[in-house]
C-alpha atoms as a PDB file:
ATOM      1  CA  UNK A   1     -18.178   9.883  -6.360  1.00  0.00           C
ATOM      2  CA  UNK A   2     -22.057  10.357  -6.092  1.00  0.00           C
ATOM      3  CA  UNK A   3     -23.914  13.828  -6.321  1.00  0.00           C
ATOM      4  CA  UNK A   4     -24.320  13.217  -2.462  1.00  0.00           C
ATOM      5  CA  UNK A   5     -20.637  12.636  -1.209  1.00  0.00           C
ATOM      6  CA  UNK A   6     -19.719  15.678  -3.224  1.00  0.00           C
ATOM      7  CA  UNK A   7     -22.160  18.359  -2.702  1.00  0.00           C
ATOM      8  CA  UNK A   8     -21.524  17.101   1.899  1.00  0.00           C
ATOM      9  CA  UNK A   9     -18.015  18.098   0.934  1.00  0.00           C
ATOM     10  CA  UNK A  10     -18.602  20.992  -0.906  1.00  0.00           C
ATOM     11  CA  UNK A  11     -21.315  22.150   1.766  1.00  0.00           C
ATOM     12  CA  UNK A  12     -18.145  21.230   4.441  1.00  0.00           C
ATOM     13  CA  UNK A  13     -15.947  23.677   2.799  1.00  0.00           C
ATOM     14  CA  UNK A  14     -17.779  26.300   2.404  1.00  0.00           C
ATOM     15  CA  UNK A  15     -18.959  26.257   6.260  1.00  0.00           C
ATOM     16  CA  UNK A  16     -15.555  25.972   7.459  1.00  0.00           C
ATOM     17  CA  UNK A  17     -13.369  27.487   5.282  1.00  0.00           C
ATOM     18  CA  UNK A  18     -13.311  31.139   5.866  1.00  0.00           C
ATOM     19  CA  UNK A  19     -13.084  30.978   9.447  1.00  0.00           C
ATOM     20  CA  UNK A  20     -10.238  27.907   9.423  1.00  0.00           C
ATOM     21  CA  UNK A  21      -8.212  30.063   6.535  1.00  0.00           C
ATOM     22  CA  UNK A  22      -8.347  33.628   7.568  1.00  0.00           C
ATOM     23  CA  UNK A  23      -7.882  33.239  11.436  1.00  0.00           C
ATOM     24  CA  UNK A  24      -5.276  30.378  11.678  1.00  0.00           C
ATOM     25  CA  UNK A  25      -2.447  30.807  13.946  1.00  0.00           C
ATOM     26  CA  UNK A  26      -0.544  27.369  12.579  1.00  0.00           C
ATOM     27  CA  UNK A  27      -0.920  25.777  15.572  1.00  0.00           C
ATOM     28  CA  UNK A  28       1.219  28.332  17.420  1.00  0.00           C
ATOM     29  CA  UNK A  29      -1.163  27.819  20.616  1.00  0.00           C
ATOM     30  CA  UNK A  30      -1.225  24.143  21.259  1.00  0.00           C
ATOM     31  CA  UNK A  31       2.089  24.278  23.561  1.00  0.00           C
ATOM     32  CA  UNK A  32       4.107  22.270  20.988  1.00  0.00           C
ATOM     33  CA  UNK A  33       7.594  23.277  20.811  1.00  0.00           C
ATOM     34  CA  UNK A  34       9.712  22.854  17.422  1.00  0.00           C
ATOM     35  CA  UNK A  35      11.635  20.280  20.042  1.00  0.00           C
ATOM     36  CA  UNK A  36       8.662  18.385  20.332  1.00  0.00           C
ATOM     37  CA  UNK A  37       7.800  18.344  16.995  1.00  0.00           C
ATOM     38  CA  UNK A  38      11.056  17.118  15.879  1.00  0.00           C
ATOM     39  CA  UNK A  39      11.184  14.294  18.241  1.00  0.00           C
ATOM     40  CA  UNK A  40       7.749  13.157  17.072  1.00  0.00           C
ATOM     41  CA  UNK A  41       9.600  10.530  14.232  1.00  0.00           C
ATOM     42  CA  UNK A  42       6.776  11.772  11.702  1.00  0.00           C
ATOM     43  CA  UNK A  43       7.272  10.370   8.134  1.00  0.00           C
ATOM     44  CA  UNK A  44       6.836  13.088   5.468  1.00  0.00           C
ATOM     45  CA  UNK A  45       4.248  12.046   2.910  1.00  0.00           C
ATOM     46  CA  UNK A  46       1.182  13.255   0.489  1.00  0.00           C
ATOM     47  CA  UNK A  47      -2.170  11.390   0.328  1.00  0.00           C
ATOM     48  CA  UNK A  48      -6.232  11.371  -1.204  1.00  0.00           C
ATOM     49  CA  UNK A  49      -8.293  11.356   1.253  1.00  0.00           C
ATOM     50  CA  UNK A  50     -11.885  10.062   1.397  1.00  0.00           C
ATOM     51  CA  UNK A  51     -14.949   9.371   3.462  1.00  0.00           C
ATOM     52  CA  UNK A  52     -15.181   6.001   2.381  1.00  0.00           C
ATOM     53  CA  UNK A  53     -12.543   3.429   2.824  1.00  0.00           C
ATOM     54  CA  UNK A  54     -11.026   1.553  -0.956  1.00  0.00           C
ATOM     55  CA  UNK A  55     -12.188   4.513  -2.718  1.00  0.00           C
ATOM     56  CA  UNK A  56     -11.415   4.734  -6.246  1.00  0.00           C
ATOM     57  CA  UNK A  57     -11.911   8.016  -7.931  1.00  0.00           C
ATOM     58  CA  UNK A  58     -13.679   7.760 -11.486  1.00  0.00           C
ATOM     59  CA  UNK A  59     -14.996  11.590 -13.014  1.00  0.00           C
ATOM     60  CA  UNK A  60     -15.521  14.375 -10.828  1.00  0.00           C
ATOM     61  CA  UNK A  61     -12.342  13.284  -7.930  1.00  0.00           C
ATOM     62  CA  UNK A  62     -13.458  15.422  -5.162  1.00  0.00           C
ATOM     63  CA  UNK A  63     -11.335  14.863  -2.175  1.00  0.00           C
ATOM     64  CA  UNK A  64      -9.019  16.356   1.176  1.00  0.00           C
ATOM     65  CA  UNK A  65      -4.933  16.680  -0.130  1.00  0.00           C
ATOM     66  CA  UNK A  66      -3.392  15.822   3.088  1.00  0.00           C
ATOM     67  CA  UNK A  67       0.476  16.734   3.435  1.00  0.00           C
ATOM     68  CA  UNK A  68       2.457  15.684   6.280  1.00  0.00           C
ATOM     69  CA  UNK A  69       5.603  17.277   6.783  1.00  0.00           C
ATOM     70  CA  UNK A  70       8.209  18.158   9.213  1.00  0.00           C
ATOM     71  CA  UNK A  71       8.653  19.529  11.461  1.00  0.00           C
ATOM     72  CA  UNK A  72       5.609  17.584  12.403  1.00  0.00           C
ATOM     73  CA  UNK A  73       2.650  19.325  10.608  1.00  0.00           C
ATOM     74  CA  UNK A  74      -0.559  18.723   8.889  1.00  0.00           C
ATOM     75  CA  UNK A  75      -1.480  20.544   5.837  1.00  0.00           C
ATOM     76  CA  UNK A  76      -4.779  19.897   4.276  1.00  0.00           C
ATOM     77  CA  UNK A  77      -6.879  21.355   1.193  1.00  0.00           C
ATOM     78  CA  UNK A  78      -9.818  20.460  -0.476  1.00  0.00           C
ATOM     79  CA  UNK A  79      -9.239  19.262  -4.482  1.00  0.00           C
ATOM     80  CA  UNK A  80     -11.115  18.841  -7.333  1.00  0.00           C
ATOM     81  CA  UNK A  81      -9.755  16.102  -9.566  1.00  0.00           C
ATOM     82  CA  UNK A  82     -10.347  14.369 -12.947  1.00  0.00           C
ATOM     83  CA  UNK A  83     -13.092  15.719 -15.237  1.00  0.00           C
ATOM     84  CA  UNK A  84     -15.049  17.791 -13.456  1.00  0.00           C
ATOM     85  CA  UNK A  85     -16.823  21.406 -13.708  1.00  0.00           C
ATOM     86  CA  UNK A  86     -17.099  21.887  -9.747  1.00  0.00           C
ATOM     87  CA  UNK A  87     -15.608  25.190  -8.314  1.00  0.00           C
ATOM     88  CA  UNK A  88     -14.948  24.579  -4.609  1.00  0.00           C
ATOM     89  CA  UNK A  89     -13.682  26.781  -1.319  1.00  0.00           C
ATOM     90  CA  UNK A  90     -10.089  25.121  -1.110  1.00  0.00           C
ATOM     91  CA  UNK A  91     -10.298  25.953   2.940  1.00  0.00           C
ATOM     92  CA  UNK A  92      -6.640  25.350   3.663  1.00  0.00           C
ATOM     93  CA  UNK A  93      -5.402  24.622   7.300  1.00  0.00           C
ATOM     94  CA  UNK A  94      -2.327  23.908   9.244  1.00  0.00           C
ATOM     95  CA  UNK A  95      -1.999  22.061  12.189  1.00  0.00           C
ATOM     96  CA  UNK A  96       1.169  21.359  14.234  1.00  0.00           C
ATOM     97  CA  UNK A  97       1.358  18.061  15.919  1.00  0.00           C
ATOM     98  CA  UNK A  98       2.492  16.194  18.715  1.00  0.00           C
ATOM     99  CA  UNK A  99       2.624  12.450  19.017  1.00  0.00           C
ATOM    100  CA  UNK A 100       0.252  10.714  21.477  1.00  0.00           C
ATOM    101  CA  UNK A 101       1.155   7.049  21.304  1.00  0.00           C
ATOM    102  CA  UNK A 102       2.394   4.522  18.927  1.00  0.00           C
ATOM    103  CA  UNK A 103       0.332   1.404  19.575  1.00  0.00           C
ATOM    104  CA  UNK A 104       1.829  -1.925  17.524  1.00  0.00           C
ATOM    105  CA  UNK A 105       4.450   0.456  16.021  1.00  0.00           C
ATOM    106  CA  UNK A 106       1.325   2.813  14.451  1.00  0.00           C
ATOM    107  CA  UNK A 107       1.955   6.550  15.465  1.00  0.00           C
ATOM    108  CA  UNK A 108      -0.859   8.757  16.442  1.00  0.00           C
ATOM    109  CA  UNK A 109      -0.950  12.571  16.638  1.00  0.00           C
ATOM    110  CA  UNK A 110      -2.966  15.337  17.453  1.00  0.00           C
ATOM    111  CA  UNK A 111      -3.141  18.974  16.840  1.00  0.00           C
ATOM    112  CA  UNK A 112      -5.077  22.162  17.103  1.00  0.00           C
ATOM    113  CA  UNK A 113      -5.614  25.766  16.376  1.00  0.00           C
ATOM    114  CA  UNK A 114      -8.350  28.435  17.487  1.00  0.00           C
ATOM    115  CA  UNK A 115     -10.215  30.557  14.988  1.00  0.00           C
ATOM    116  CA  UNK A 116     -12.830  32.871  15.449  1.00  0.00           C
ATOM    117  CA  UNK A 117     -15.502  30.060  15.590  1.00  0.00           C
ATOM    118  CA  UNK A 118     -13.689  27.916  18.718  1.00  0.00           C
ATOM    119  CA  UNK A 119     -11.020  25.472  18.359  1.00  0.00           C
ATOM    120  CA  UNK A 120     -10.690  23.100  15.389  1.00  0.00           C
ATOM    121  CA  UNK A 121      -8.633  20.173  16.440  1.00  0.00           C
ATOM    122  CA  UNK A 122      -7.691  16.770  14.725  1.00  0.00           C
ATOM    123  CA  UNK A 123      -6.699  13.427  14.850  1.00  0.00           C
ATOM    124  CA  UNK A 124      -3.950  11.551  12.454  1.00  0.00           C
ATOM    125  CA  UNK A 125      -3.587   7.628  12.746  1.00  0.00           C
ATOM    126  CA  UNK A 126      -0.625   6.395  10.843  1.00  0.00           C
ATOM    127  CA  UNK A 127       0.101   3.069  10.270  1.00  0.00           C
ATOM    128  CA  UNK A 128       2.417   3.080   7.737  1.00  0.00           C
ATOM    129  CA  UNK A 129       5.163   1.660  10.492  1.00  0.00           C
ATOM    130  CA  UNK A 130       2.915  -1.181  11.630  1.00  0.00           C
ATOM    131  CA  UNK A 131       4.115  -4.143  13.204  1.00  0.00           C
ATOM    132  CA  UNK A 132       0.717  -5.784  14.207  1.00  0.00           C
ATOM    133  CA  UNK A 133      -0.552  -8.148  11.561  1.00  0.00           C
ATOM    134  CA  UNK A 134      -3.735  -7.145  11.431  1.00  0.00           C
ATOM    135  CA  UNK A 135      -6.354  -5.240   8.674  1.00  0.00           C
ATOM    136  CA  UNK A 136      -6.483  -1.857   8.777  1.00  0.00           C
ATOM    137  CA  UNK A 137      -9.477   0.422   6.643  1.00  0.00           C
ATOM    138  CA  UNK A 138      -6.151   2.934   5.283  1.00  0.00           C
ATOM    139  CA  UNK A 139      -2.455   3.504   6.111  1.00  0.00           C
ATOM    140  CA  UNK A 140      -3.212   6.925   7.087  1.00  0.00           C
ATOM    141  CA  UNK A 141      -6.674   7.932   8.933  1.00  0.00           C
ATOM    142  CA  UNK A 142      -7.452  11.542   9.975  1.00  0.00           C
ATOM    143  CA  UNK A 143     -10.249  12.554  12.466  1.00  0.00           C
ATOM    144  CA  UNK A 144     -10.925  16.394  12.215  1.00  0.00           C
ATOM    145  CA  UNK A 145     -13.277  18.148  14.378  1.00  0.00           C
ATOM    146  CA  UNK A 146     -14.633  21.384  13.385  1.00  0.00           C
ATOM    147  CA  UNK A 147     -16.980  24.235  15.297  1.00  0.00           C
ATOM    148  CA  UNK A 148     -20.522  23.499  14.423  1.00  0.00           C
ATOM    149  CA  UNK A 149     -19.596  20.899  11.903  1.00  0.00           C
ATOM    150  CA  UNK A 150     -18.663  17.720  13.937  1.00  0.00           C
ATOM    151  CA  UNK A 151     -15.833  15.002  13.207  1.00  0.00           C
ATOM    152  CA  UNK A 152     -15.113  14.075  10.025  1.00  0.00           C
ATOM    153  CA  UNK A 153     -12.895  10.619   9.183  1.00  0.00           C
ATOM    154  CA  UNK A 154     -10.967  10.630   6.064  1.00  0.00           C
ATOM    155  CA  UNK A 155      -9.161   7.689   4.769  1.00  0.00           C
ATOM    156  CA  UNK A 156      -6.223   7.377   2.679  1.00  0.00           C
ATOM    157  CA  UNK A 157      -6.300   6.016  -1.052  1.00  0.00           C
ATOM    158  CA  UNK A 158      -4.306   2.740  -1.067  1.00  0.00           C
ATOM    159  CA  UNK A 159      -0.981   2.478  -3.220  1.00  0.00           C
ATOM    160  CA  UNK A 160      -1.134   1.610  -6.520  1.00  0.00           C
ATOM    161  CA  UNK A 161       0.308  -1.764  -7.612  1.00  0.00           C
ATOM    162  CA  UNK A 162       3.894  -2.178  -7.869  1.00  0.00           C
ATOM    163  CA  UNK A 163       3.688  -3.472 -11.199  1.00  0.00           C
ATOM    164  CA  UNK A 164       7.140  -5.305 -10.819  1.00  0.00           C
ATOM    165  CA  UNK A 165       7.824  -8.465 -13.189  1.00  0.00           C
ATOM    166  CA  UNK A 166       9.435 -11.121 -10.523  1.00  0.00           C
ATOM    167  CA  UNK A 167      10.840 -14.188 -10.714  1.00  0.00           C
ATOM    168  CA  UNK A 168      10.969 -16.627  -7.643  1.00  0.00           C
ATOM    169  CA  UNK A 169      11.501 -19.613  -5.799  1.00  0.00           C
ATOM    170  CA  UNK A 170       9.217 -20.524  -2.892  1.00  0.00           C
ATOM    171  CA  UNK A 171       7.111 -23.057  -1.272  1.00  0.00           C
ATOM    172  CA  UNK A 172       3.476 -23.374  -2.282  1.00  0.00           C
ATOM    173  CA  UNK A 173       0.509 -23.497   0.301  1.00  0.00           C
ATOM    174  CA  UNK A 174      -3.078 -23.280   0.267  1.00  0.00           C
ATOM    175  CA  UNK A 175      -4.226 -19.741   1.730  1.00  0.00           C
ATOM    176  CA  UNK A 176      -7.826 -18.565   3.133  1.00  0.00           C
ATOM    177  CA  UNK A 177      -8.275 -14.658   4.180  1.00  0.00           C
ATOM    178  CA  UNK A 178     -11.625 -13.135   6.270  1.00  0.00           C
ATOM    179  CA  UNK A 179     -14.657 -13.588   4.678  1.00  0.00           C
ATOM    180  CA  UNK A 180     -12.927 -15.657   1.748  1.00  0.00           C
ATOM    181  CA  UNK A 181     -10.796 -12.698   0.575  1.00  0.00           C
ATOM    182  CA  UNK A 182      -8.248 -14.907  -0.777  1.00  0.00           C
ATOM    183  CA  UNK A 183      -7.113 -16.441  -3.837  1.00  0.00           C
ATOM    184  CA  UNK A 184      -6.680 -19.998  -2.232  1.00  0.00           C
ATOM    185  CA  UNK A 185      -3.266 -20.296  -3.748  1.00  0.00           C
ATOM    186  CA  UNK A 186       0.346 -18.268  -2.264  1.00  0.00           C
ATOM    187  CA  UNK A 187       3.893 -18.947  -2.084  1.00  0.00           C
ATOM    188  CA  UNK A 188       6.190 -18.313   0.149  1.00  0.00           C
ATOM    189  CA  UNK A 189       9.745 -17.398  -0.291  1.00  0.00           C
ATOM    190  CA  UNK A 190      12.222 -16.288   2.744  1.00  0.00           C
ATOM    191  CA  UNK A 191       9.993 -14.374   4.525  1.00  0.00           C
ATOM    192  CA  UNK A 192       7.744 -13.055   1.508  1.00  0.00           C
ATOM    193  CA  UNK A 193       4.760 -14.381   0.789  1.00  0.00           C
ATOM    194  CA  UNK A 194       2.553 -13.508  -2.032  1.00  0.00           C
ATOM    195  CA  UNK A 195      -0.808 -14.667  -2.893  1.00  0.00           C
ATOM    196  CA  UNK A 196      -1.086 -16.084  -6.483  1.00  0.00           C
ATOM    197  CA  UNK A 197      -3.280 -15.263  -9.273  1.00  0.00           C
ATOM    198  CA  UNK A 198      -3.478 -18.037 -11.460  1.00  0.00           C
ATOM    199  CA  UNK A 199      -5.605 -19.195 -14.652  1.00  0.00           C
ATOM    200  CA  UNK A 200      -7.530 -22.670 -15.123  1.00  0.00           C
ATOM    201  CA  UNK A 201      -4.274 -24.178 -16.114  1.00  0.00           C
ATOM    202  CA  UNK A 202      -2.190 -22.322 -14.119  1.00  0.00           C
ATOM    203  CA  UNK A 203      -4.580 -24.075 -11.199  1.00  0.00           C
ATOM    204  CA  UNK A 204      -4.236 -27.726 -11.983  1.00  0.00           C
ATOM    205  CA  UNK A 205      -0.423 -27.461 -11.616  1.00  0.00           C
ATOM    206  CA  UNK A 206      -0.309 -26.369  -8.244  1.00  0.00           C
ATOM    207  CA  UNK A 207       0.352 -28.302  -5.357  1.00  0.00           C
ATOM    208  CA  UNK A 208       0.118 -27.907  -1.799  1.00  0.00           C
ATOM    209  CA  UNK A 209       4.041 -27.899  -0.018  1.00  0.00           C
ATOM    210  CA  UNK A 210       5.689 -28.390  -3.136  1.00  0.00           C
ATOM    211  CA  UNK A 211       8.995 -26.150  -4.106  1.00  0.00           C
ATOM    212  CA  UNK A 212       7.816 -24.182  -7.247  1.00  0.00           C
ATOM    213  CA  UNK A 213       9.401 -21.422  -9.352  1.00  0.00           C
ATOM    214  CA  UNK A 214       6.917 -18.822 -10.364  1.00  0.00           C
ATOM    215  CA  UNK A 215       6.855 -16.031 -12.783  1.00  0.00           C
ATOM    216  CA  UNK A 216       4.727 -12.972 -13.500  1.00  0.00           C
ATOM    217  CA  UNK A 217       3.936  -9.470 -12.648  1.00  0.00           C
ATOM    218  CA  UNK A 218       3.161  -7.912  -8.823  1.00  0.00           C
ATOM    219  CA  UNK A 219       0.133  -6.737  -7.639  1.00  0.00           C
ATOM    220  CA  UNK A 220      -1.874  -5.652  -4.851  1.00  0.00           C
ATOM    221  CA  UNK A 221      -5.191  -7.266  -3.888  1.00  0.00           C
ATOM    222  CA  UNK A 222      -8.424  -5.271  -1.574  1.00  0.00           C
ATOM    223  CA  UNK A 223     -11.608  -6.251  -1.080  1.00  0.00           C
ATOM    224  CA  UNK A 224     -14.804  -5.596   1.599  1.00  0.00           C
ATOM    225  CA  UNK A 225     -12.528  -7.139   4.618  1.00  0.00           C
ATOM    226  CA  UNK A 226      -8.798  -7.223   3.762  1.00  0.00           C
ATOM    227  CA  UNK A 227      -6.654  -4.469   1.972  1.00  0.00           C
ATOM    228  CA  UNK A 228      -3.128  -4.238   0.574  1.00  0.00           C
ATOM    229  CA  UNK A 229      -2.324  -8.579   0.128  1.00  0.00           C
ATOM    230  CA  UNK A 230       1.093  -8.639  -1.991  1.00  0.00           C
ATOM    231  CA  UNK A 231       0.213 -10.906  -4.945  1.00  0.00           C
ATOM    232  CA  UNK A 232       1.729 -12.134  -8.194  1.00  0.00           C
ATOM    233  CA  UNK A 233      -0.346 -12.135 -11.259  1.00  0.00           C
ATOM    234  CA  UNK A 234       1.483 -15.253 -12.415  1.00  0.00           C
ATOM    235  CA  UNK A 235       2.450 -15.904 -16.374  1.00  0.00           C
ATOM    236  CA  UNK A 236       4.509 -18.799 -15.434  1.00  0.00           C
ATOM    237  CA  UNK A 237       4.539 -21.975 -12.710  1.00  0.00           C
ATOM    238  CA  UNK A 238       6.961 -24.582 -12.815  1.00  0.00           C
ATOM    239  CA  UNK A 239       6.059 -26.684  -9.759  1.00  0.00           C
ATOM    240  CA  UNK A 240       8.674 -29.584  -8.563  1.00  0.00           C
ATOM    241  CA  UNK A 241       8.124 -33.162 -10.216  1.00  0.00           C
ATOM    242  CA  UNK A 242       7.918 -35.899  -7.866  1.00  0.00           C
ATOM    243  CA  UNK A 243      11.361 -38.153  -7.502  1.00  0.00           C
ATOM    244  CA  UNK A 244      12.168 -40.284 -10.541  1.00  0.00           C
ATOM    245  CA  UNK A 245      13.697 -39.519 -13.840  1.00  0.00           C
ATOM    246  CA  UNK A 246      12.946 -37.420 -16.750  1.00  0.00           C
ATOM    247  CA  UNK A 247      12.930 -38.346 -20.142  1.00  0.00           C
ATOM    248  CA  UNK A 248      15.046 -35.963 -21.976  1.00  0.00           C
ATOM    249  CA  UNK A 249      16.257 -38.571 -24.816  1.00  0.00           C
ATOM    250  CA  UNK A 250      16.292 -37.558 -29.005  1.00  0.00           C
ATOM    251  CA  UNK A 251      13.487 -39.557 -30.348  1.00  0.00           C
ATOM    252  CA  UNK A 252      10.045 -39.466 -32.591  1.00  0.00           C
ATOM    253  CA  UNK A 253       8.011 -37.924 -29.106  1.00  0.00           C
ATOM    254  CA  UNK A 254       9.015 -34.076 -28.476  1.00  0.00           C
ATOM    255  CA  UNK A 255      11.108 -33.516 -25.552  1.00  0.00           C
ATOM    256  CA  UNK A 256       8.743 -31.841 -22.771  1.00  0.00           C
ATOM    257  CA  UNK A 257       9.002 -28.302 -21.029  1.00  0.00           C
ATOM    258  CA  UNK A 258      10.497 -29.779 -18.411  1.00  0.00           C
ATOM    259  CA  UNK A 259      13.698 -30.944 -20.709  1.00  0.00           C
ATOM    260  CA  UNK A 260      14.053 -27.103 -21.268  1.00  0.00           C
ATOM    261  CA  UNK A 261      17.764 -25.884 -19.982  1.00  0.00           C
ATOM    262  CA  UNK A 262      16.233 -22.606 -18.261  1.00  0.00           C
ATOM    263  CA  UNK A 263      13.460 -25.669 -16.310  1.00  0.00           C
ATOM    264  CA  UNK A 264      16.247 -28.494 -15.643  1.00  0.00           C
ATOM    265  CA  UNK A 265      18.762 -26.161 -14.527  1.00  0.00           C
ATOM    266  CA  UNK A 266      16.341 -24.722 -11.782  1.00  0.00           C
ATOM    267  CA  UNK A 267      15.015 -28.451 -11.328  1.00  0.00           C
ATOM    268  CA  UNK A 268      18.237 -29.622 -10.890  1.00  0.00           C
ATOM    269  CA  UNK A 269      18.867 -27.165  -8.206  1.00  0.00           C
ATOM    270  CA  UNK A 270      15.946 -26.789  -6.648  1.00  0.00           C
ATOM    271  CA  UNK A 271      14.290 -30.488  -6.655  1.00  0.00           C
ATOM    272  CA  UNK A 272      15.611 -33.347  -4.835  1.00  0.00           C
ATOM    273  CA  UNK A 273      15.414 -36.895  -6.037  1.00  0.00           C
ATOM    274  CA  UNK A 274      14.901 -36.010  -9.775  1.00  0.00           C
ATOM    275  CA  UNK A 275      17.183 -36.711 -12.892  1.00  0.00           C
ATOM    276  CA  UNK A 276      17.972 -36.268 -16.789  1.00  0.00           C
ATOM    277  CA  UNK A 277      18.246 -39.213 -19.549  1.00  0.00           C
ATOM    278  CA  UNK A 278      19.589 -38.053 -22.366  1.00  0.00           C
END
């Protein structure tokens, strides 16, 4: 994070946190009853947050620890992270919420609390239940408005990969994404589908609509535009060979990859019009 970023949320801290820690009624006076805030469906959960959307911490991690919890509260602290020297006001807060809407399956709520310095008040967007099938900047966005310091809009760190070794069966396609954020090559299997990261050789043996069999290891792909594309970093394609017969006779020329029992077996199931000599 640069000198900048951290010292504007060091400076934050300090101007808000003894009036937001020492005068904090929980939220007791925004009219939400325990009722309400059990009805409000929120969906436990800890998260980083930043000012700047696809952050990824490296040294001194300086960040918000936002914990939602039920029934339906925000808890938030500043953190200091990593390697790092920096002392900083940790300015906790509590907020109880209420939901406001739930636009494409998203929920939004708000909250509040006075202190001796007015009303702070925020904002939490999550859109970890989203239906809509469109890019979001996080899965969880908070908007908190403070006395004298403005809004501030935090953004949630992105999950780590899954890191999952996969094996499967789907239908190749060419793939484009906004602004080009996309490998070019995905799969799709059921109703899964997974961009593919492939090598040079890995390249020339796709095909477009063929049945292929891929393995290798999942991933998670985020760049300026797009965030969060499931992907398979792939080890392994074995892509369908056209109709006709293999050549899986003894003789002076090896018998190809393809003459493997692990690669005929799923041929044989998985590729119509092709056959074994032995």
């Amino acid at each position: 994070m640069k000198l900048a970023t951290i010292l504007s949320v060091v400076g934050l801290s300090l101007v808000t946190g003894c009036a937001a820690q020492t005068d904090v009624d929980d939220g007791d006076d925004q009219g939400v009853s325990a009722d309400e805030a059990i009805k409000s469906g929120l969906v436990a959960g800890t998260f980083e947050m930043y000012h700047d959307v696809g952050h990824k911490p490296s040294g001194c991690d300086v960040h918000t620890r936002l914990e939602l919890s039920n029934p339906a509260k925000a808890n938030l602290e500043e953190v200091v992270g990593g390697m790092c020297m920096i002392a900083i006001q940790p300015n906790a807060r509590h907020y109880r919420l209420h939901l406001t809407g739930t636009p494409c399956g998203s929920k939004i709520y708000e909250g509040s609390f006075h202190a001796k310095d007015g009303v702070h008040s925020i904002k939490v967007s999550d859109h970890r239940s989203r239906l809509c099938m469109d890019m979001l900047a996080a899965q969880v966005i908070t908007e908190e408005t403070v006395p004298g310091a403005g809004t501030t809009k935090l953004y949630s760190m992105w999950p780590k990969a899954d890191s999952t070794e996969v094996t499967l069966t789907g239908s190749l396609f060419t793939s484009a994404g906004i602004g080009g954020e996309n490998t070019g090559y995905s799969i799709k299997s059921g109703k899964d589908v997974f961009e593919l990261v492939l090598d040079a050789g890995e390249e020339k043996s796709f095909v477009d609509g063929k049945t292929a069999r891929v393995k290798g290891t999942k991933t998670v792909l985020n760049g300026v535009e797009t965030h969060d594309r499931p992907a398979i970093q792939v080890t392994d394609i074995l892509v369908c060979p056209n109709p006709g017969w293999i050549n899986c006779m003894p003789g002076p020329t090896p018998r190809g990859p393809l003459c493997a029992a692990e690669n005929r077996s799923w041929i044989s199931a998985n590729c119509s019009g092709v056959g074994f000599a032995d």
